[in-house]
C-alpha atoms as a PDB file:
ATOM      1  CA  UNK A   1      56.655  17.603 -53.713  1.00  0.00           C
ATOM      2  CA  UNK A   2      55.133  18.168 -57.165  1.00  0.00           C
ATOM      3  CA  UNK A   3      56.176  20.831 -59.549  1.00  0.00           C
ATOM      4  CA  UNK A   4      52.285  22.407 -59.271  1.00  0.00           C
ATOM      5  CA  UNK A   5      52.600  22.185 -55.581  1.00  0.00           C
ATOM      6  CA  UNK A   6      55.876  23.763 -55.665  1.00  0.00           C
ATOM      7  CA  UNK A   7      54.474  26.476 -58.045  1.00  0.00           C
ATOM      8  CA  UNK A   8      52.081  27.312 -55.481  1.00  0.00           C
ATOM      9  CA  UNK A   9      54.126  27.213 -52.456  1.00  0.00           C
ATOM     10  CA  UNK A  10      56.435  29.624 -54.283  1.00  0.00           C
ATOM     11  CA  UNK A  11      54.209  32.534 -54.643  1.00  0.00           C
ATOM     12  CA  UNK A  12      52.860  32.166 -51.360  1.00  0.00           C
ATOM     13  CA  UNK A  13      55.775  32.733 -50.448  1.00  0.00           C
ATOM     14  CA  UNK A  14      56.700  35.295 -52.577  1.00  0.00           C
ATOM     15  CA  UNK A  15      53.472  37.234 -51.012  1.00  0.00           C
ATOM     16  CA  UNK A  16      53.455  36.499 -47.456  1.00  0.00           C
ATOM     17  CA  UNK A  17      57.901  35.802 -46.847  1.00  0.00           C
ATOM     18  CA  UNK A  18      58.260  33.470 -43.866  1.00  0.00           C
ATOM     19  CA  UNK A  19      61.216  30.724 -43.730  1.00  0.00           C
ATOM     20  CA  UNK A  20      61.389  27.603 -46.653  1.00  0.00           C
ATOM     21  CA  UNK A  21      63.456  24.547 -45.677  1.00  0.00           C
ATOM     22  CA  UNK A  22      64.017  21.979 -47.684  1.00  0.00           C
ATOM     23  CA  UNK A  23      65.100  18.358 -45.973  1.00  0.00           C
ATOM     24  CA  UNK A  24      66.334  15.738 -47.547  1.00  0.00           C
ATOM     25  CA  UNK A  25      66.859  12.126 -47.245  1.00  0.00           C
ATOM     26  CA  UNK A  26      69.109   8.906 -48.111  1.00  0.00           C
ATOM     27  CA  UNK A  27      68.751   5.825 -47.267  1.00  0.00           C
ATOM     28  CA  UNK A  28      71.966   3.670 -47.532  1.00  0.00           C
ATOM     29  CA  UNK A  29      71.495   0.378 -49.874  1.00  0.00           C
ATOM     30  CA  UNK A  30      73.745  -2.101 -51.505  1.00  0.00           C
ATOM     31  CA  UNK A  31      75.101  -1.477 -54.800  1.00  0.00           C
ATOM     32  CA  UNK A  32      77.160  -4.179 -56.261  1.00  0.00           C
ATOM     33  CA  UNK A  33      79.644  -5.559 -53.712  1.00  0.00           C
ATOM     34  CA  UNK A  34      79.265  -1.955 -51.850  1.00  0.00           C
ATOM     35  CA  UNK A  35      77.096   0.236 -50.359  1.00  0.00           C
ATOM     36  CA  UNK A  36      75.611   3.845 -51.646  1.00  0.00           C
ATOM     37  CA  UNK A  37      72.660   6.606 -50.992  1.00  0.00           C
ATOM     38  CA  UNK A  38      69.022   6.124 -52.401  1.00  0.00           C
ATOM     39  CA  UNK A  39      67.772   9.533 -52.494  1.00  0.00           C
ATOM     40  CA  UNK A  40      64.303   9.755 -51.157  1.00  0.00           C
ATOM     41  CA  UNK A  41      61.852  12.118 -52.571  1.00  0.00           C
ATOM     42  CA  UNK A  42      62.749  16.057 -50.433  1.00  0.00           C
ATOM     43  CA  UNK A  43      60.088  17.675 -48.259  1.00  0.00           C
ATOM     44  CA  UNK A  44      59.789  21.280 -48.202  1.00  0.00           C
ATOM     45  CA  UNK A  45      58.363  23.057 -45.608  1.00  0.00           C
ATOM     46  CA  UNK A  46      56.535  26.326 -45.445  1.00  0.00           C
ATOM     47  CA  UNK A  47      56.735  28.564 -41.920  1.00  0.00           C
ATOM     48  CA  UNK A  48      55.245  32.073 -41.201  1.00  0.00           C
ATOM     49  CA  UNK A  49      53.747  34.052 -38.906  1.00  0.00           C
ATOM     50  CA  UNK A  50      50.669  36.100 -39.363  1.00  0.00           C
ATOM     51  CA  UNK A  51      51.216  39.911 -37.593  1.00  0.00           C
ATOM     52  CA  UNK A  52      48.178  41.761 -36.631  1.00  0.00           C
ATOM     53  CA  UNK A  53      48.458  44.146 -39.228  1.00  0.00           C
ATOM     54  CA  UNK A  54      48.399  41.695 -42.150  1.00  0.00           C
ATOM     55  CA  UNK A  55      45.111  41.489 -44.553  1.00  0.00           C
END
């Protein structure tokens, strides 16, 4: 996720609430004579619910 993306995700949350979760992953790879976590990039994910008496 981008920082502008992130921005924008932010206030619409801020506005509308709802539930963020952020997931994230590693992948295991060798390092050296052992083995340790690559980080892959997170994924955030926005849920809500429009009521019926939003606008």
């Amino acid at each position: 996720m981008t920082l502008e993306s992130e921005a924008l995700l932010a206030r619409w949350y801020g506005r509308h609430g709802g539930e963020l979760i952020r997931l994230a992953v590693a992948t295991a790879v060798p390092v050296g004579g052992f083995t340790g976590w690559r980080q892959a990039m997170p994924v955030t994910q926005w849920s809500v619910t429009k009521g019926s008496t939003d606008s």
